[in-house]
Protein backbone atom coordinates (compact mmCIF):
# COMPACT_ATOMS: atom_id res chain seq x y z
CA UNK A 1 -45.96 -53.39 101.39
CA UNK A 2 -44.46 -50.98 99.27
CA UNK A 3 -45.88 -48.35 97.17
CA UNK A 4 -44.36 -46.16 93.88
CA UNK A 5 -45.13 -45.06 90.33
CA UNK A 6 -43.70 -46.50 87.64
CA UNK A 7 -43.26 -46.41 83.59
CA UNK A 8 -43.24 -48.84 81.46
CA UNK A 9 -40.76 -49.02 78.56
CA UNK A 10 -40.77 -51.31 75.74
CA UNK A 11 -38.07 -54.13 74.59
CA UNK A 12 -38.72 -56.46 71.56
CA UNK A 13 -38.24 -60.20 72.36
CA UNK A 14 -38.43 -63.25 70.27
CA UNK A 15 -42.00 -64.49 70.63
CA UNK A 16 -41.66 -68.52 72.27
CA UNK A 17 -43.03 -71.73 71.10
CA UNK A 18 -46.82 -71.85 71.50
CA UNK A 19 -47.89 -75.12 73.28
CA UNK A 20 -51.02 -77.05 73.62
CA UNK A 21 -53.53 -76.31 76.43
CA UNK A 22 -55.46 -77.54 78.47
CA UNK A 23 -58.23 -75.75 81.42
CA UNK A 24 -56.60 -77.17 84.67
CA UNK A 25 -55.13 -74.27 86.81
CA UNK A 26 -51.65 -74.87 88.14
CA UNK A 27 -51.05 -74.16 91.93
CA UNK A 28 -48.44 -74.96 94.95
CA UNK A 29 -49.68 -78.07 96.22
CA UNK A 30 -48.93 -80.44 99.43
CA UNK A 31 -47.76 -83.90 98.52
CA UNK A 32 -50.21 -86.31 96.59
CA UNK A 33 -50.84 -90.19 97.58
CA UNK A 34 -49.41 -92.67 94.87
CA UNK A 35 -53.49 -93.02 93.63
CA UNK A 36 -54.03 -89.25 93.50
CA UNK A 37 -50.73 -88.82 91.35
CA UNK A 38 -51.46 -91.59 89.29
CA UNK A 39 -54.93 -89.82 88.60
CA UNK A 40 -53.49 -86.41 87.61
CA UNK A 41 -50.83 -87.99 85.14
CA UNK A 42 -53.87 -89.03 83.19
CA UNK A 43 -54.78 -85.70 82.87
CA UNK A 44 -52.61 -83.85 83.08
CA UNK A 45 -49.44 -83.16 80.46
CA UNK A 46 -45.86 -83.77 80.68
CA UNK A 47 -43.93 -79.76 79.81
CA UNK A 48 -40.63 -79.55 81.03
CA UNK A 49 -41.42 -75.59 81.97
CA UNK A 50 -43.07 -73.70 83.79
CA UNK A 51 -45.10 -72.35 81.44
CA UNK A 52 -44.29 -71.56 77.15
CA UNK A 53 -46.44 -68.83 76.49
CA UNK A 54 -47.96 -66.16 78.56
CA UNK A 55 -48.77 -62.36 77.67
CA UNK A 56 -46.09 -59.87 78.11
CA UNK A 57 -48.00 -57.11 77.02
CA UNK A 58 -50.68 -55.33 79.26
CA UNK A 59 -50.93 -54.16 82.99
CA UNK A 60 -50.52 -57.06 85.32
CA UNK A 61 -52.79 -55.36 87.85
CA UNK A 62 -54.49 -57.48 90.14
CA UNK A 63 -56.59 -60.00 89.09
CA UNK A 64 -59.02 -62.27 91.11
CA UNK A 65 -59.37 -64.72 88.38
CA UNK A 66 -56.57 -65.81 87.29
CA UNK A 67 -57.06 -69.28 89.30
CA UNK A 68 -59.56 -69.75 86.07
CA UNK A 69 -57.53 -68.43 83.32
CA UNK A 70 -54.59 -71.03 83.59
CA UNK A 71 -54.50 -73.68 81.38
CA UNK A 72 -52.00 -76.50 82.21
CA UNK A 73 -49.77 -75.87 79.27
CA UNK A 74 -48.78 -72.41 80.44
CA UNK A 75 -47.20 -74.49 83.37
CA UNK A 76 -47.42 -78.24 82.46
CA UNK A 77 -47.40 -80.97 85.44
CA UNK A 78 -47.22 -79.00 88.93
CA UNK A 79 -43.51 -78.66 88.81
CA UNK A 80 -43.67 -77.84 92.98
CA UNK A 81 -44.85 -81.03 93.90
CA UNK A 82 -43.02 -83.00 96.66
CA UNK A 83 -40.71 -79.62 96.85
CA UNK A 84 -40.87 -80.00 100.73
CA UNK A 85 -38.42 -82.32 100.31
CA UNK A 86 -36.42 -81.10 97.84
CA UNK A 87 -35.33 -78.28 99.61
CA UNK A 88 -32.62 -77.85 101.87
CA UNK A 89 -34.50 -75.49 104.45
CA UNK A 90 -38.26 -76.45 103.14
CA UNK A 91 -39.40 -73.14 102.22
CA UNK A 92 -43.28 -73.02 102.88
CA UNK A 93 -45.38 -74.08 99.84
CA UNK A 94 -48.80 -72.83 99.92
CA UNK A 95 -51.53 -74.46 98.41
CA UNK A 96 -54.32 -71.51 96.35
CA UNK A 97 -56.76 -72.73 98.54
CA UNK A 98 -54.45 -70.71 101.74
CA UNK A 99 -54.32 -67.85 99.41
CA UNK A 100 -58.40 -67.72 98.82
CA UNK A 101 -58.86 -68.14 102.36
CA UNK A 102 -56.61 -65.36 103.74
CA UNK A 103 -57.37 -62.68 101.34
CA UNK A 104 -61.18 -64.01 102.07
CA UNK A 105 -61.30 -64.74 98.54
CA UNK A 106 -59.42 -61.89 97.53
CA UNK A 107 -61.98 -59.51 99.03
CA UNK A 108 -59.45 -58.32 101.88
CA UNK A 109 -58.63 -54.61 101.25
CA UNK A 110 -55.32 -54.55 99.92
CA UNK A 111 -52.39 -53.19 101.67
CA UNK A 112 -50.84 -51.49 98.45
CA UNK A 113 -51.15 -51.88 94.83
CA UNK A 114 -49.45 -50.39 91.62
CA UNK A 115 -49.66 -51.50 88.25
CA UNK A 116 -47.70 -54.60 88.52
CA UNK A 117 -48.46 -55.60 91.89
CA UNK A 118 -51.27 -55.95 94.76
CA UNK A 119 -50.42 -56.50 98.11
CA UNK A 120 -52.39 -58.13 101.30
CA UNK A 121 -51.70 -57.56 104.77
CA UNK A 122 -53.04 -60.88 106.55
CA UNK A 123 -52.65 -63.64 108.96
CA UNK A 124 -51.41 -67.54 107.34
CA UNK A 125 -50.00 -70.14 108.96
CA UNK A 126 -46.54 -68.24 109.67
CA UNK A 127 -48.11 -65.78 111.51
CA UNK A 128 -48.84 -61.87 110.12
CA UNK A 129 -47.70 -61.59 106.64
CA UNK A 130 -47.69 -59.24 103.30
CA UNK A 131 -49.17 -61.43 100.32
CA UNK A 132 -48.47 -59.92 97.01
CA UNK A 133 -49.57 -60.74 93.61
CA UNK A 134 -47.22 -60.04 90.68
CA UNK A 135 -47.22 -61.55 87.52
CA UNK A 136 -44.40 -63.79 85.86
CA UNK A 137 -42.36 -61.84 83.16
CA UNK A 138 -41.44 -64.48 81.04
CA UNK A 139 -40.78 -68.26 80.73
CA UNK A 140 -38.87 -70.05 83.24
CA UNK A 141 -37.95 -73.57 83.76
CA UNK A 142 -38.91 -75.35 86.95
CA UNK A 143 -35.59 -76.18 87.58
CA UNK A 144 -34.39 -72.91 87.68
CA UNK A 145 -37.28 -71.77 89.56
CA UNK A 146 -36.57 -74.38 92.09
CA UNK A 147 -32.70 -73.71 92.97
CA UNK A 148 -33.89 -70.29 93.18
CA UNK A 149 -36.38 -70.31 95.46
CA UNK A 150 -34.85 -72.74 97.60
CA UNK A 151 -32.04 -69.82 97.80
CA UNK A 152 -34.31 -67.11 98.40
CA UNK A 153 -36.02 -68.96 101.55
CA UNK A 154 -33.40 -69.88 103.06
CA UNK A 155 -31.53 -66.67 102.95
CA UNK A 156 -30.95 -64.53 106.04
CA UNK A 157 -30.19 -61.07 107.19
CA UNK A 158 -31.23 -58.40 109.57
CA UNK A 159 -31.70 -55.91 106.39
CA UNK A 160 -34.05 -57.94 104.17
CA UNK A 161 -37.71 -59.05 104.76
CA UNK A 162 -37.70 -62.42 104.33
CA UNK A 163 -39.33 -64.56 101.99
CA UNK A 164 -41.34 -66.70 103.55
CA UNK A 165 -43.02 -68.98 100.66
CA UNK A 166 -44.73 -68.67 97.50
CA UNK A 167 -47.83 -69.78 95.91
CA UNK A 168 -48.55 -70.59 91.84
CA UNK A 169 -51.90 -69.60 90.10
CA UNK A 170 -52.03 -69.00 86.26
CA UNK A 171 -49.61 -66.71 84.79
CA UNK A 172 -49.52 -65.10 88.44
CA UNK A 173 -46.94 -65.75 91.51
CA UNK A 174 -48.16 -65.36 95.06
CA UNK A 175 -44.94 -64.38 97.44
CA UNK A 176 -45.40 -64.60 101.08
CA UNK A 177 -43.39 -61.91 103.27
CA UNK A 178 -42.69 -61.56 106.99
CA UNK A 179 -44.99 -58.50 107.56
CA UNK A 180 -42.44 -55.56 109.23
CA UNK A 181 -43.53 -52.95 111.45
CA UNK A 182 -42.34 -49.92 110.13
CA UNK A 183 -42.86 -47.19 107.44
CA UNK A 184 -41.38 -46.46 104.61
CA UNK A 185 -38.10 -44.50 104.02
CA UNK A 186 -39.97 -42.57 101.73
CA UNK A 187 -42.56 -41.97 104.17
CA UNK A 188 -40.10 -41.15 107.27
CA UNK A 189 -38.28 -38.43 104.53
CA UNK A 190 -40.98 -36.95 103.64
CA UNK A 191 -44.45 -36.14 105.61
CA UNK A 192 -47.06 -34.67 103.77
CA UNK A 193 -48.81 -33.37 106.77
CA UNK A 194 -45.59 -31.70 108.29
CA UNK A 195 -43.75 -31.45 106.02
CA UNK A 196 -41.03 -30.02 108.54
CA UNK A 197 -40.58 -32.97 110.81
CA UNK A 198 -38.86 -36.46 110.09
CA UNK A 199 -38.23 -39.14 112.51
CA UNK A 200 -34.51 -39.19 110.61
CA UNK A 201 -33.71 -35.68 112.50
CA UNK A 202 -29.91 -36.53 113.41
CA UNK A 203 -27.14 -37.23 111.36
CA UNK A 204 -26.22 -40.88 113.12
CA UNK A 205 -29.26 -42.53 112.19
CA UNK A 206 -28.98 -41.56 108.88
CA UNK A 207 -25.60 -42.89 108.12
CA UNK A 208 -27.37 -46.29 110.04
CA UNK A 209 -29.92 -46.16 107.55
CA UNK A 210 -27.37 -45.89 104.65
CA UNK A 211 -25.21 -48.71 105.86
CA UNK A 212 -28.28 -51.08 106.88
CA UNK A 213 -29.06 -50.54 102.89
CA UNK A 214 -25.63 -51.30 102.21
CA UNK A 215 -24.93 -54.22 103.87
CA UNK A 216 -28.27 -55.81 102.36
CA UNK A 217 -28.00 -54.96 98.54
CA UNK A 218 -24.02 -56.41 98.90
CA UNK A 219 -26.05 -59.52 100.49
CA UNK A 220 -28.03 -60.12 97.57
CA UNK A 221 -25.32 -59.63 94.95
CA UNK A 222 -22.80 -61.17 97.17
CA UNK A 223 -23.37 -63.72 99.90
CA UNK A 224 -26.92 -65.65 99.03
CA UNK A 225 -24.63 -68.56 98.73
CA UNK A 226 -23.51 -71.47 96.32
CA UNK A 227 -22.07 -68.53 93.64
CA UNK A 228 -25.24 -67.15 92.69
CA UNK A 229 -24.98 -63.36 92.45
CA UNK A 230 -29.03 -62.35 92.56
CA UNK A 231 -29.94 -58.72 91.45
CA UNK A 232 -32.90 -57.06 92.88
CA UNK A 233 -34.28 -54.59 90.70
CA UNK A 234 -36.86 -52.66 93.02
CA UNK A 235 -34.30 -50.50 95.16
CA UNK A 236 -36.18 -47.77 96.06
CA UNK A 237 -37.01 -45.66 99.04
CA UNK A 238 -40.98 -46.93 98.88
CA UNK A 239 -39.35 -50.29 98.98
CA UNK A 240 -37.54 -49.83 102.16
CA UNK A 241 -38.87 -50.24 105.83
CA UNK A 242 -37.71 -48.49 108.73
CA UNK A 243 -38.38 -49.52 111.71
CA UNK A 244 -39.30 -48.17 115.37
CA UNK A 245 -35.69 -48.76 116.44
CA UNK A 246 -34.63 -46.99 113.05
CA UNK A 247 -32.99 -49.63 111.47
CA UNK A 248 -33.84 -50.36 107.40
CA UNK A 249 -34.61 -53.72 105.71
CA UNK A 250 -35.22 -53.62 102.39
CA UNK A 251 -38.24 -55.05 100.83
CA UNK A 252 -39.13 -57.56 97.47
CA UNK A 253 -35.72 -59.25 97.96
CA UNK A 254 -36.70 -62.29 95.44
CA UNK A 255 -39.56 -60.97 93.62
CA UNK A 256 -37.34 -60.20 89.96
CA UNK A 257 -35.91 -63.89 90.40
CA UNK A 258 -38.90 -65.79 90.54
CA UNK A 259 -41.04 -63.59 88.45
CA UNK A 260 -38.60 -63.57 85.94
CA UNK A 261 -37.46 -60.37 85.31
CA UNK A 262 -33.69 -61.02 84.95
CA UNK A 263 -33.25 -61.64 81.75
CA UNK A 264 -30.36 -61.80 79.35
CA UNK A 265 -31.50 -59.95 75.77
CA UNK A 266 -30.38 -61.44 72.54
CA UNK A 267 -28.32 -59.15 70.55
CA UNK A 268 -30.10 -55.93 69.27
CA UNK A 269 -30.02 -56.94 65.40
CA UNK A 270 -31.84 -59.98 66.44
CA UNK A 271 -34.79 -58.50 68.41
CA UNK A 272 -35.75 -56.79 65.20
CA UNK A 273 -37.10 -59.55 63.06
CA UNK A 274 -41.06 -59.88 62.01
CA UNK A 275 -43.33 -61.11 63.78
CA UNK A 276 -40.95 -60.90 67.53
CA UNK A 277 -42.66 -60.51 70.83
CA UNK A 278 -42.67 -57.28 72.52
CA UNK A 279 -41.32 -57.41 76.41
CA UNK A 280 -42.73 -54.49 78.67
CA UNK A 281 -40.81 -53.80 81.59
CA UNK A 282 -41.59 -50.91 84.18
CA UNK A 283 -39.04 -48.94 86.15
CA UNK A 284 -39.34 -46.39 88.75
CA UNK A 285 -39.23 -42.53 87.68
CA UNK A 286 -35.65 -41.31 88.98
CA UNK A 287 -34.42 -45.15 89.98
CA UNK A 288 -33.43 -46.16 86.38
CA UNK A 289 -30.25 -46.51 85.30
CA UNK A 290 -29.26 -45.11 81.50
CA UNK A 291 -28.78 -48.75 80.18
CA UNK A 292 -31.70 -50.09 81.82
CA UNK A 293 -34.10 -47.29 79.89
CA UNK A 294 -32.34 -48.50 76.56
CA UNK A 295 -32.39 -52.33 76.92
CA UNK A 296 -34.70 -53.31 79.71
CA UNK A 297 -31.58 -55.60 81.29
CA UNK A 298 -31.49 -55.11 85.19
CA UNK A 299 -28.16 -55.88 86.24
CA UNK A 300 -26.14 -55.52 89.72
CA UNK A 301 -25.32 -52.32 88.39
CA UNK A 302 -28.19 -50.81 87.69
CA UNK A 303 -29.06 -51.65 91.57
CA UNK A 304 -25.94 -50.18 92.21
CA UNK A 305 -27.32 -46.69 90.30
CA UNK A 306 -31.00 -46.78 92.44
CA UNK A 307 -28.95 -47.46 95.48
CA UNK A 308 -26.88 -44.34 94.60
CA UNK A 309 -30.35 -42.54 94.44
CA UNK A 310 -31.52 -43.61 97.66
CA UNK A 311 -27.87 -42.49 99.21
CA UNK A 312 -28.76 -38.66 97.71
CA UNK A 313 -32.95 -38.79 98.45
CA UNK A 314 -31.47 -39.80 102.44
CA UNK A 315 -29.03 -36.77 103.26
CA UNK A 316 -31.21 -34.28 101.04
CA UNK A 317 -34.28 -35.81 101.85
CA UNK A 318 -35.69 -34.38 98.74
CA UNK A 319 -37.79 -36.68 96.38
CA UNK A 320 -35.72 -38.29 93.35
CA UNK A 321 -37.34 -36.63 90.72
CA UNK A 322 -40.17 -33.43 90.65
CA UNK A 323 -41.51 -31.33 88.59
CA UNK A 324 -41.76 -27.59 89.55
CA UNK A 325 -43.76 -24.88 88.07
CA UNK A 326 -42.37 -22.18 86.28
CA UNK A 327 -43.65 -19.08 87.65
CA UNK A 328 -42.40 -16.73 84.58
CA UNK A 329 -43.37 -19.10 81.71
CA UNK A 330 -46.02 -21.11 83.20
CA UNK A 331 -44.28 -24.30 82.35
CA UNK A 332 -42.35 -27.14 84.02
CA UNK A 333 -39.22 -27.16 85.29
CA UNK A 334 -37.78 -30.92 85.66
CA UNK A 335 -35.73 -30.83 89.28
CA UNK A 336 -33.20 -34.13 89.90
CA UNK A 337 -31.44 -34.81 93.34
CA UNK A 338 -28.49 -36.31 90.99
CA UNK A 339 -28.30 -32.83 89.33
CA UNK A 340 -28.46 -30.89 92.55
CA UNK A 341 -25.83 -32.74 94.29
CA UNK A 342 -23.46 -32.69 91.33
CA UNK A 343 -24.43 -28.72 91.74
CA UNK A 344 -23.31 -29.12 95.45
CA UNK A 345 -20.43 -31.76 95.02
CA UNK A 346 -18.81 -28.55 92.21
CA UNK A 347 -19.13 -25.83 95.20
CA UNK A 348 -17.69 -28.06 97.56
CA UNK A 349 -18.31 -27.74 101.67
CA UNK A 350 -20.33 -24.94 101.57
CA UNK A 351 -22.61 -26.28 98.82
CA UNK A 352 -23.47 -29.83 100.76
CA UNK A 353 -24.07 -27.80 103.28
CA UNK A 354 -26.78 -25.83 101.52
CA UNK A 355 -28.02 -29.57 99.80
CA UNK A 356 -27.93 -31.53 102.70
CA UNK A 357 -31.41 -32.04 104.39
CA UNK A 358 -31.98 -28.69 106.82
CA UNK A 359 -34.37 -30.72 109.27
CA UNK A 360 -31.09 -32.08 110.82
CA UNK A 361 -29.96 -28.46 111.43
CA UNK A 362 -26.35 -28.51 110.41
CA UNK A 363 -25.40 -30.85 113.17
CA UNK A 364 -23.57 -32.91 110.91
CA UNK A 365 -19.91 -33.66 110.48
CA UNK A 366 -19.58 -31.68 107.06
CA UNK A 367 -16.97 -33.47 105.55
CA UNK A 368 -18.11 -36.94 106.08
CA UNK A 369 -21.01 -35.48 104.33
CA UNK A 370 -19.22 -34.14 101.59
CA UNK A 371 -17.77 -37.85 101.22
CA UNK A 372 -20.63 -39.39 101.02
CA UNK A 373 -22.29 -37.53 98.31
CA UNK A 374 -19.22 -38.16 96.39
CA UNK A 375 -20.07 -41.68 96.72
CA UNK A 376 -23.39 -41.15 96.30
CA UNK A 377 -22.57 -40.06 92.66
CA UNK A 378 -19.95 -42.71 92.01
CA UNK A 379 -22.84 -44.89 92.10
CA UNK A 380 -25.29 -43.08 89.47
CA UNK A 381 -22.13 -42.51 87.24
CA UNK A 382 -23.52 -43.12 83.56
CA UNK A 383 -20.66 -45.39 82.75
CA UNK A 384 -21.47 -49.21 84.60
CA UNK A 385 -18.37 -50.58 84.35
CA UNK A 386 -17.04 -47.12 86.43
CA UNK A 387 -19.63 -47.64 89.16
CA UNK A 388 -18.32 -49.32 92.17
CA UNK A 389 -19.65 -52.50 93.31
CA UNK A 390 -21.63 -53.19 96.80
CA UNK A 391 -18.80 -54.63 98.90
CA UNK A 392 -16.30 -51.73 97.92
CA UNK A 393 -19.29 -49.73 98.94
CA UNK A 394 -19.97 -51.11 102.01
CA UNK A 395 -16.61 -50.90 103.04
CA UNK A 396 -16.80 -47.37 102.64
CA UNK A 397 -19.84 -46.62 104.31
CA UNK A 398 -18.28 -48.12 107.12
CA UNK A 399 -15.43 -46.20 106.79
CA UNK A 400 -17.80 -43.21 107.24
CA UNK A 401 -19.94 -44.42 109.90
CA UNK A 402 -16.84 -44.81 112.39
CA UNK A 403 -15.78 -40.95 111.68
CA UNK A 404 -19.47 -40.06 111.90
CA UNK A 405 -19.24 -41.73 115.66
CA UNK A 406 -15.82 -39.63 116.44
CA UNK A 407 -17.47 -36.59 115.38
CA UNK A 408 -20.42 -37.82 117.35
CA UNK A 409 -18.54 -38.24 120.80
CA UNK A 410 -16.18 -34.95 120.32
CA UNK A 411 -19.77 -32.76 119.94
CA UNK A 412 -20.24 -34.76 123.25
CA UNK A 413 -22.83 -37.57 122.15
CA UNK A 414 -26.46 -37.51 121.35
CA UNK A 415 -29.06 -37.08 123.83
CA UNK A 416 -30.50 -40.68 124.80
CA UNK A 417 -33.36 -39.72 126.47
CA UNK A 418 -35.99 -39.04 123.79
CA UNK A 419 -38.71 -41.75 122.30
CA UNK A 420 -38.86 -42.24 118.58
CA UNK A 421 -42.36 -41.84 116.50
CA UNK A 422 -43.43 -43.39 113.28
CA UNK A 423 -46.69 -42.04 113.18
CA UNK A 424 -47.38 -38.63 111.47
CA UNK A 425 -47.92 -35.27 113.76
């Protein structure tokens, strides 16, 4: 659904307990008859995890075959089964077989795909749907992937796509997303054939945009329910929809949960014994928090950072991170929208001014602006513990939104009568 570059940085982790195997591949499946269970337990072992040993080294581009390459010890018995009614809200659990046949065995053209992810665009029994591949990070128990995924499904709000299911094959997860109309913020910012029109052109649906991102990132860390603060770890403007009535959901909410990607790291003397594992883990270019390029560890706070990014790429609508050519020395000259609205946050009104996006043509409340780059750089502070968290946020952006509206109805209001455009001119 979402496209972006990313890099991959290394972290050494203990390597786990290698387990027996055998060649059956582990999916989602619909409830057995007593006979038909009593047939698999004779074949079928008895591991109390999802899986004890997978690769962590490698691309985990998309791959057609893993259905083949399973063996059951990676997962052990189906640790799904009968998780229809397990569930509070019965999340759909799709059998492989649903994934074969809607990707028309995987021939479909995909939607979008990166290094760690392929994506489908197509019709299951929900309705019209994004399918994407990714591949688990690391071990997880089945009880843990359970309560988790029983969380995800039956989460709700108007500023995340929402999860609709999930399928198992190999070391590979299959997550089933509402499919949203839309394009992406990164695509509404910046057009690459006109470059001098957005559909963001006024000041009001900007600030919408930044509070609809708001009020979903403080949802995740927040208000998923029973005490479980989630993280998301792929805030982004590629992973954020807009839609025709210009409101934002954010995308992949889930996806570093039950791929296992949160991970606590053992201390740093220990991950430098012999004969340790070595974790990859990729980031996006411009989205990555200081700690996170040292350790690896995504944490609420290193959302907290990209969302801080996505605040300054939204009123500057300049990308996160370029590279410009030197025209004296030839070289490259790395350019950072943190760096130029510290640059603009030092000079004060008349610097924001300058920084903030000229497409909306200085119609724009400047000191509401000014405030919100402030916050905007609150937020990619190099310091964690400094960085405020997503309610205090929230409650800002609010804040802003309601002078943003007086400012709107003293200039007189903002013409109604004008249709709104996704599609490039």
């Amino acid at each position: 659904m979402c496209k972006s570059k990313k890099v991959a940085k290394d972290v050494i982790e203990p390597k786990p307990q290698q387990s027996s195997s055998s060649s059956e591949p582990i999916m989602f499946m619909p409830r057995k008859s007593s006979s038909q269970k009593s047939r698999k337990s004779q074949s079928s072992s008895s591991s109390n995890s999802i899986y004890s040993s997978i690769p962590t080294t490698g691309s985990s581009y998309f791959n057609k075959e893993s259905w083949k390459t399973t063996s059951s010890s990676s997962f052990g018995k189906d640790p799904l089964s009968g998780l229809r009614d397990s569930l509070p809200e019965q999340p759909h659990i799709y059998d492989f077989s649903e994934i074969i046949s809607a990707t028309n065995n995987f021939s479909l053209k995909p939607f979008s795909s990166s290094s760690t992810s392929t994506s489908w665009r197509c019709v299951m029994r929900v309705g019209d749907v994004i399918l994407i591949q990714r591949k688990f990070r690391r071990p997880i128990n089945s009880s843990e992937l359970v309560d988790r995924l029983a969380l995800i499904c039956k989460s709700h709000h108007s500023s995340l796509v929402k999860l609709k299911g999930a399928s198992i094959s190999g070391n590979y997860i299959y997550l089933v997303y509402d499919y949203i109309q839309g394009a992406s913020l990164a695509d509404c910012l910046r057009n690459s054939k006109n470059p001098h029109f957005t559909v963001l052109s006024n000041w009001m649906s900007r600030v919408k945009i930044a509070a609809d991102i708001a009020h979903g990132l403080d949802y995740v860390h927040n208000s998923t329910g029973l005490g479980f603060n989630f993280v998301h770890n792929h805030i982004k403007s590629t992973s954020i929809i807009i839609t025709s009535t210009l409101n934002a959901k954010i995308c992949h909410f889930g996806t570093a949960e039950l791929c296992g990607e949160i991970v606590d790291l053992p201390p740093a003397k220990s991950l430098q014994r012999k004969g340790s594992a070595r974790l990859k883990f990729e980031g996006t270019r411009g989205y990555m928090a200081p700690e996170f390029q040292q350790t690896g560890m995504a944490t609420q706070k290193t959302d907290v950072y990209a969302f801080g990014v996505v605040m300054l790429e939204l009123f500057s609508g300049e990308e996160p991170l370029k590279y410009l050519v030197d025209e004296e020395t030839g070289g490259y000259v790395r350019l950072s929208v943190i760096e130029t609205a510290r640059e603009a946050a030092v000079e004060g009104g008349g610097g924001v001014r300058r920084w903030v996006d000229k497409r909306m043509k200085d119609s724009y409340p400047v000191e509401v602006a000014e405030k919100l780059v402030r916050l905007g750089l609150e937020c990619v502070g190099n310091e964690p513990d400094k960085r405020p968290d997503m309610g205090r946020i929230v409650a800002w952006i609010s804040q802003l939104y309601l002078e943003s509206e007086t400012w709107v109805e003293k200039m007189g209001g903002i013409p109604s009568d004008f249709s709104v455009s996704l599609a490039p001119r």
